[in-house]
Protein backbone atom coordinates (compact mmCIF):
# COMPACT_ATOMS: atom_id res chain seq x y z
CA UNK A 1 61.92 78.66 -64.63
CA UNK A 2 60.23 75.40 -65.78
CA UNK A 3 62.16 73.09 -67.11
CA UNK A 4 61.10 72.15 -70.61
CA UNK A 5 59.66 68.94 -72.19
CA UNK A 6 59.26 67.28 -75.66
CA UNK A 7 57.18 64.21 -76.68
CA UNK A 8 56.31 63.35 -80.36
CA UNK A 9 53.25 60.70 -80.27
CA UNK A 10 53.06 58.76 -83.58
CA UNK A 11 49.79 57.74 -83.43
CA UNK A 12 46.94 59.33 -81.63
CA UNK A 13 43.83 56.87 -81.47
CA UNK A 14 42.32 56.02 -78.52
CA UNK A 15 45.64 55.08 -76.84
CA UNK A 16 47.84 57.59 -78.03
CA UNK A 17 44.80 60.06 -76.83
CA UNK A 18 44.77 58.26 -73.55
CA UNK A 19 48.90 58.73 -73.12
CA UNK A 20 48.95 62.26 -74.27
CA UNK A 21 46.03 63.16 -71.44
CA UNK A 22 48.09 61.46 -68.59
CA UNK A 23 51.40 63.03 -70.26
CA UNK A 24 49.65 66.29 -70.07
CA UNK A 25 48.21 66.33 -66.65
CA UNK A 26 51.27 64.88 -65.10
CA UNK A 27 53.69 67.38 -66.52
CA UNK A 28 50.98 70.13 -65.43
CA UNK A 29 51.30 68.60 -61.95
CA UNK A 30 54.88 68.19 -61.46
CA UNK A 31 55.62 72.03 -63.25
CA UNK A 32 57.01 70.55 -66.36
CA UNK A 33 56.80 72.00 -69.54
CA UNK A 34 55.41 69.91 -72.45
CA UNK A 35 55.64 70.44 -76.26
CA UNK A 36 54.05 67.22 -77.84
CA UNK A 37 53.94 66.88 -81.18
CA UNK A 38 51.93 64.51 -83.38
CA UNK A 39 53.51 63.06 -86.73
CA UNK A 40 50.62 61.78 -88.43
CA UNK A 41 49.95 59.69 -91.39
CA UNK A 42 46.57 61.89 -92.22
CA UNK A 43 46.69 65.15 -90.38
CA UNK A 44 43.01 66.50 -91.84
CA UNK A 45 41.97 62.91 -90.47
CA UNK A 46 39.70 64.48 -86.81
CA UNK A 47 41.07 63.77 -83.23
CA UNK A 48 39.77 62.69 -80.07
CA UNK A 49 38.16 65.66 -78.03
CA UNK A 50 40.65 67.51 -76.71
CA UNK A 51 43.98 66.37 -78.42
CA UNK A 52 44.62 68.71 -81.16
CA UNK A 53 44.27 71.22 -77.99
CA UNK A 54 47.02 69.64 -76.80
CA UNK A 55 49.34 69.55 -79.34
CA UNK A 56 52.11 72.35 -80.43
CA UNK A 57 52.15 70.99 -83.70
CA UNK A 58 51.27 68.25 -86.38
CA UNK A 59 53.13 67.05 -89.51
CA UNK A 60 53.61 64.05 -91.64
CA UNK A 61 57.12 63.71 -92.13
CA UNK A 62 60.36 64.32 -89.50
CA UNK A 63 61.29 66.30 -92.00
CA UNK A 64 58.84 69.48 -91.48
CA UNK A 65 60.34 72.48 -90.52
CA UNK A 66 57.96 72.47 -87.53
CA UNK A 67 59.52 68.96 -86.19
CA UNK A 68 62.26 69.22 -83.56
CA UNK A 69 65.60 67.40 -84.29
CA UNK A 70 65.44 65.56 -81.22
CA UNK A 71 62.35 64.92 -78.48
CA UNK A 72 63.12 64.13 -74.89
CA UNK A 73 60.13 60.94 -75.37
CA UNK A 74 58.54 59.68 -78.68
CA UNK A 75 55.45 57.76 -78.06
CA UNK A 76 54.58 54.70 -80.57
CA UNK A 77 51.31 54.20 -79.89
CA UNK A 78 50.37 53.90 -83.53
CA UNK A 79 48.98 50.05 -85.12
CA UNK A 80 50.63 47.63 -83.82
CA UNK A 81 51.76 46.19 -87.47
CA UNK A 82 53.44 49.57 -88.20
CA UNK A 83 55.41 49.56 -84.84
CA UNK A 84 58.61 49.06 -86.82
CA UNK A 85 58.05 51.17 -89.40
CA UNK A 86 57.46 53.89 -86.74
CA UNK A 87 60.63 53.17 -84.87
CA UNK A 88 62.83 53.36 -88.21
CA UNK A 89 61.05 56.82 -88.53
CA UNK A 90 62.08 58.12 -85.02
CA UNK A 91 65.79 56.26 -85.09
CA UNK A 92 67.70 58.82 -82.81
CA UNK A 93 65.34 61.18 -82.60
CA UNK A 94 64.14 60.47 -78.78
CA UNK A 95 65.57 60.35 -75.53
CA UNK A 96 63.58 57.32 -74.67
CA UNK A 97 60.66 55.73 -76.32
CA UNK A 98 57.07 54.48 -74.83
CA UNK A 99 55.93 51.94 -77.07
CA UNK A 100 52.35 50.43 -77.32
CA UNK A 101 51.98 46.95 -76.48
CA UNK A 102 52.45 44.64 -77.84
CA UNK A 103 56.00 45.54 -79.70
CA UNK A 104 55.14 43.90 -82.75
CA UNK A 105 52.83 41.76 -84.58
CA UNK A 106 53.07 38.43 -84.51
CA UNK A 107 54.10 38.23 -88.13
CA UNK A 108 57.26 40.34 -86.74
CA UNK A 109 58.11 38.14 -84.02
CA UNK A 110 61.64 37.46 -85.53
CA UNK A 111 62.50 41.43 -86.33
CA UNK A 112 65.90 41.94 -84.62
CA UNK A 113 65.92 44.84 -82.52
CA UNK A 114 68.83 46.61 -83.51
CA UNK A 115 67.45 46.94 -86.75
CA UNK A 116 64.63 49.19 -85.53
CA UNK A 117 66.95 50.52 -82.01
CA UNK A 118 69.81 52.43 -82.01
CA UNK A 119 72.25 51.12 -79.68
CA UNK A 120 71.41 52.02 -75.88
CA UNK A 121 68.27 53.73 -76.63
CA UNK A 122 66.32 54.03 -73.94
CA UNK A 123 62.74 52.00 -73.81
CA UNK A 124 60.49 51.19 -72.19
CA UNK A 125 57.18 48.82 -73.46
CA UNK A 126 53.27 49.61 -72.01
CA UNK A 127 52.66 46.70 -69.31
CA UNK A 128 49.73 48.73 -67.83
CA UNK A 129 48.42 45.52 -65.50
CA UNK A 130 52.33 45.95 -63.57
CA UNK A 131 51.20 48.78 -62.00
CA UNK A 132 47.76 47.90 -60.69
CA UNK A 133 47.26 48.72 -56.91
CA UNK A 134 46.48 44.34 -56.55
CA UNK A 135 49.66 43.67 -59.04
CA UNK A 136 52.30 46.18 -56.69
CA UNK A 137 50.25 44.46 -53.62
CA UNK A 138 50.69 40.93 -54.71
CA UNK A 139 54.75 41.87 -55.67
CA UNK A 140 55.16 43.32 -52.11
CA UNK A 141 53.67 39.97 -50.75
CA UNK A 142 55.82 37.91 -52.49
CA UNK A 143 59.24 40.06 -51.60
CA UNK A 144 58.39 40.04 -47.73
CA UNK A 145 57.38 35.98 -47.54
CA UNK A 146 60.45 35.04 -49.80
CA UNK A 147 59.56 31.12 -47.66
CA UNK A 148 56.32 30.83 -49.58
CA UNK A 149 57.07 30.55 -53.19
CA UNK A 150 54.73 28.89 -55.21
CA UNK A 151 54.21 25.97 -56.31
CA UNK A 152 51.93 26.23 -59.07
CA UNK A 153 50.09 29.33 -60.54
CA UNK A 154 46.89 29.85 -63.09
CA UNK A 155 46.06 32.67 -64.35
CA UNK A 156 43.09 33.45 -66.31
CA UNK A 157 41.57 36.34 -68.35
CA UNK A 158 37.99 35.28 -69.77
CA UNK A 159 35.91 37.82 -71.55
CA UNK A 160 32.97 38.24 -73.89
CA UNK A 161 34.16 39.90 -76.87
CA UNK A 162 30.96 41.13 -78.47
CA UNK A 163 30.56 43.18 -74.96
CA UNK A 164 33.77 44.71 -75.12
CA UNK A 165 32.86 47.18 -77.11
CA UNK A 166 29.26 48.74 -76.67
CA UNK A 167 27.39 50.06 -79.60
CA UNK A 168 30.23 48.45 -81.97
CA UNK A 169 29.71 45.34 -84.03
CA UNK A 170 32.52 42.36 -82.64
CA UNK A 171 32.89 41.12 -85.95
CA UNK A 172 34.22 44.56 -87.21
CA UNK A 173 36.94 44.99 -84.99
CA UNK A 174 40.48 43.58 -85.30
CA UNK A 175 39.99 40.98 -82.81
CA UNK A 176 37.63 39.13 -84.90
CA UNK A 177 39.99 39.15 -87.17
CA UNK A 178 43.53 36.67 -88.05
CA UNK A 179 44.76 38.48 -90.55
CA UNK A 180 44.49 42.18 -88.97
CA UNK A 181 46.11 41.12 -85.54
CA UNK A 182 43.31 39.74 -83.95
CA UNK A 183 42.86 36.86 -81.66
CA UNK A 184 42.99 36.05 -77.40
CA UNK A 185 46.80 34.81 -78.37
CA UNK A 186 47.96 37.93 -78.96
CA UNK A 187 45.31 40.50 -77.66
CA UNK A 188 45.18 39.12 -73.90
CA UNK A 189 49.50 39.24 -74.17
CA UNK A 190 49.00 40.95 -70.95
CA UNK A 191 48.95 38.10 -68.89
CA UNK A 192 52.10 36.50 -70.26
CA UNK A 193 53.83 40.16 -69.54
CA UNK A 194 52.93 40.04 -66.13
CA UNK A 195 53.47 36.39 -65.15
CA UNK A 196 56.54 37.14 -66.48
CA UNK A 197 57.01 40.24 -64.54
CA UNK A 198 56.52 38.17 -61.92
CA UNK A 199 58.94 34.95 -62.23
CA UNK A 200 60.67 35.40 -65.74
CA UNK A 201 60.88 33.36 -68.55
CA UNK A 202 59.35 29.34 -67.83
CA UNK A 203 62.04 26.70 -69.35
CA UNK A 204 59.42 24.85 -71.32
CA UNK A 205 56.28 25.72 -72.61
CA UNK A 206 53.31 24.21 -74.32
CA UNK A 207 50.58 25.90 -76.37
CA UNK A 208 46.89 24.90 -77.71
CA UNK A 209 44.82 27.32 -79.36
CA UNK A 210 41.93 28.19 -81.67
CA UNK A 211 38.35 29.01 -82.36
CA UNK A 212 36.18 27.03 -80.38
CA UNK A 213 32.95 28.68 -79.82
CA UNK A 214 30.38 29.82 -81.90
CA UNK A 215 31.14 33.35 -82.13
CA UNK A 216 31.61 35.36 -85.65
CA UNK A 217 35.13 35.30 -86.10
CA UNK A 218 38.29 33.90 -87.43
CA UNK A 219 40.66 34.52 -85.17
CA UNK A 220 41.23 32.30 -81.86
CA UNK A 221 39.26 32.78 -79.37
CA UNK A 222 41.11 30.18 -76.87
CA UNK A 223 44.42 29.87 -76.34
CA UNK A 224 45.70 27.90 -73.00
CA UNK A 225 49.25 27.57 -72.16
CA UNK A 226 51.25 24.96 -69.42
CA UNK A 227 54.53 26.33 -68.74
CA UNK A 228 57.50 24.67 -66.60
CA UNK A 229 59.73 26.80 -64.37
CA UNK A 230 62.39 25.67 -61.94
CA UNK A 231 60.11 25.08 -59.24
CA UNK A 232 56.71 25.55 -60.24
CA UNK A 233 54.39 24.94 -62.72
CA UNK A 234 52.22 27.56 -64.97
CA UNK A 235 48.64 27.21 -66.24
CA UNK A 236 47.30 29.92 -68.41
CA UNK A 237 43.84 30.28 -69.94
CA UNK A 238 42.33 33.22 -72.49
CA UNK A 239 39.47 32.99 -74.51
CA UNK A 240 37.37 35.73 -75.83
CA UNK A 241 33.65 33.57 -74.71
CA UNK A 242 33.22 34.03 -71.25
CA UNK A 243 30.26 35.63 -70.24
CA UNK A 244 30.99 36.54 -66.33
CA UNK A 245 34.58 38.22 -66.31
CA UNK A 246 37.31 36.91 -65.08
CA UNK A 247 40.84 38.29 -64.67
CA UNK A 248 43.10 36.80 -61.86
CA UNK A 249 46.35 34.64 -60.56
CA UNK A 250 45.97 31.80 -58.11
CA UNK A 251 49.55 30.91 -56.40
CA UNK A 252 49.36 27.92 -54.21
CA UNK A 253 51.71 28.25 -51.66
CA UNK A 254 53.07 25.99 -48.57
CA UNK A 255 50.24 28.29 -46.33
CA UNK A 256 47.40 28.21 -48.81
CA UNK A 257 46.46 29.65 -52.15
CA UNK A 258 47.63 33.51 -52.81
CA UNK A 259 44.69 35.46 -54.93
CA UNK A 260 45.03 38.70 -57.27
CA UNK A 261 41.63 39.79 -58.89
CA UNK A 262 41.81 42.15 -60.91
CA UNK A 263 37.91 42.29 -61.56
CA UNK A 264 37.03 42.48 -57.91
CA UNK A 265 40.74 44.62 -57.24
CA UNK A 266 40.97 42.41 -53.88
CA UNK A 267 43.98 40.20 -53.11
CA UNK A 268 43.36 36.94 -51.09
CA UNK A 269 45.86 35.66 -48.33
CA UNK A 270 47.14 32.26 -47.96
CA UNK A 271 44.48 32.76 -44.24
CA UNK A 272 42.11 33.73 -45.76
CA UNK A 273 41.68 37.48 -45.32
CA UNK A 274 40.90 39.78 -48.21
CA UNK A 275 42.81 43.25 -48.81
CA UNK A 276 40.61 45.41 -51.33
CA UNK A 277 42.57 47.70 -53.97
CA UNK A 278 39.46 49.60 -55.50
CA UNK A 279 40.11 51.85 -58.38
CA UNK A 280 40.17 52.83 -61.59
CA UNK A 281 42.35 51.92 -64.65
CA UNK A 282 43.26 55.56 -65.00
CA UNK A 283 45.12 54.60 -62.00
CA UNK A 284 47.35 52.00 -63.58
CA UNK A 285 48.21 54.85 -66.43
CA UNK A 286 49.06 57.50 -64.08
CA UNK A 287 51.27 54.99 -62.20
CA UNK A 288 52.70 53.65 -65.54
CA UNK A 289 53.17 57.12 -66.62
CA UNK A 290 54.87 59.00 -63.96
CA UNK A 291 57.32 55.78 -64.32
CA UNK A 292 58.01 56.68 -67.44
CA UNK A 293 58.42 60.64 -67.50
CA UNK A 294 61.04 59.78 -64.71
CA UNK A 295 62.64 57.13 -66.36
CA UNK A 296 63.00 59.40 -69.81
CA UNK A 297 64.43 62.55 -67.90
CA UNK A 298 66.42 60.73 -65.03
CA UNK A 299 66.81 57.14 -65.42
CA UNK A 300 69.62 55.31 -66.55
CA UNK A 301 70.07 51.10 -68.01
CA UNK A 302 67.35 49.46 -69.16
CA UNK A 303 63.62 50.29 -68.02
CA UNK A 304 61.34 47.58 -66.53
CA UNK A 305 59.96 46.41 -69.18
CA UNK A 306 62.59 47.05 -72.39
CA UNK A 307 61.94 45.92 -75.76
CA UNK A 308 64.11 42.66 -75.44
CA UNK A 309 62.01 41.46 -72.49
CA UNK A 310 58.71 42.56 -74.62
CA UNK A 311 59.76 40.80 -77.46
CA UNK A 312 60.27 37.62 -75.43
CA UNK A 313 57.06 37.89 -73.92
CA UNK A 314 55.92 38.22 -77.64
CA UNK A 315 57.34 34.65 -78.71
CA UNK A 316 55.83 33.06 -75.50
CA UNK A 317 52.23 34.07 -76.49
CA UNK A 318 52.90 32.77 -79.91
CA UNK A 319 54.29 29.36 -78.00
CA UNK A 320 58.34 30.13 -78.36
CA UNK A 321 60.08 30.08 -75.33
């Protein structure tokens, strides 16, 4: 008999869509099965190809007869300024939560988590770049030459905003904008969650930011950290302006300098020699969601990313350590 499976998603844009897919095809691969749910703010409001398929039911309030009194995993994959408000709505209704990054907003930063958590839930925050093929490469290098810690890493993520997006106007979206979210600060937070991932929290850290170039928009669209660990020193760099794209980590070691890509999906050796890691994103969701459908049904503690660690990585983007 297969064993059964709940998951309420509040939220189903393109994310949400994208999480209830890979929820979907993994439980359909590993003989699970799923009931998700959708509570919605605007249920006549159309879905993504595919997703009302998908769903056993859709409501706007936890209290609808059709809602279950508990889910095995809620999904918050809804705004990222409603995060909260979500979280208050599902408060012990979930096994274990998946929540969009980043937690909050940055107007939230200072929202104390038991306020929004029950004691012990289980959580786990989206830190999609963790399980890249070059990220679990570059992790395994560092674990077997424990003698050739770094001594300094930069990281940078440069990117043309008005490309992001094909056929959509950059000034529209809520990058462009402060006051909706927007901004390289917050919206590149992915590099902070890794290099944290990485080597934890840096002692000290310095932050200078704002809009530099002469793109449309208000928000800031360069924002470059120095942080100071133990023994080794951080250099970070975002901006939204680049026009050839760059995404990667340079650790100088002892040996030579240590290389993740994540463009080109190669990792570089301290001698030289390239290992390539070609695939797709989908990859990094199936990865990121097979950790997570284990870690709701089996796992115990806190997951590997919890909302305490995401909310620190939160505060460093904003320049808090």
């Amino acid at each position: 008999m297969q064993q059964q499976v709940s998951a309420l998603f509040v939220g189903l844009g393109s994310i949400g869509t994208r999480h209830l897919n890979s929820l979907t095809a993994l439980c359909e691969q590993q003989g699970l099965a799923l009931r998700a749910d959708a509570l919605r703010s605007d249920p006549a409001r159309p879905l993504r190809p595919g997703a009302a398929e998908r769903l056993h039911a859709q409501f706007t309030d936890l209290a609808d007869k059709a809602a279950l009194p508990h889910y095995d995993m809620a999904f918050i994959t809804n705004p990222t300024s409603l995060h909260a408000d979500a979280l208050r709505q599902v408060y012990g209704r979930a096994g274990a939560l998946f929540i969009e990054k980043p937690i909050f907003s940055a107007e939230q930063a200072d929202l104390e988590l038991a306020d929004v958590l029950p004691a012990g839930q289980k959580a786990y925050v989206a830190a999609p770049m963790r399980w890249s093929a070059v990220m679990l490469a570059l992790k395994d290098w560092l674990a077997a030459h424990p003698d050739q810690r770094p001594y300094s890493a930069r990281v940078i993520c440069s990117s043309y905003l008005p490309g992001w997006r094909p056929g959509v106007d950059y000034r529209t979206v809520y990058s462009a904008h402060r006051a909706l979210g927007g901004g390289v600060t917050i919206d590149l937070i992915h590099e902070w969650d890794y290099l944290v991932g990485l080597f934890g929290k840096p002692l000290e850290l310095y932050n200078f930011k704002g809009t530099y170039s002469d793109l449309e928009i208000d928000s800031d669209d360069l924002s470059i950290y120095i942080a100071r660990y133990p023994s080794m020193l951080a250099e970070v760099h975002l901006d939204y302006f680049g026009r050839q794209y760059r995404r990667s980590i340079e650790l100088f070691t002892r040996e030579g300098t240590l290389t993740a890509d994540f463009g080109a999906a190669t990792l570089t050796l301290p001698d030289g020699s390239v290992q390539q890691y070609k695939e797709t994103t989908d990859a990094w969701y199936r990865r990121e969601m097979a950790y997570f459908v284990d870690y709701a049904l089996h796992g115990t503690g806190s997951s590997v990313n919890s909302p305490a660690d995401a909310l620190d990585v939160l505060r460093l983007t904003l320049g808090r350590p």
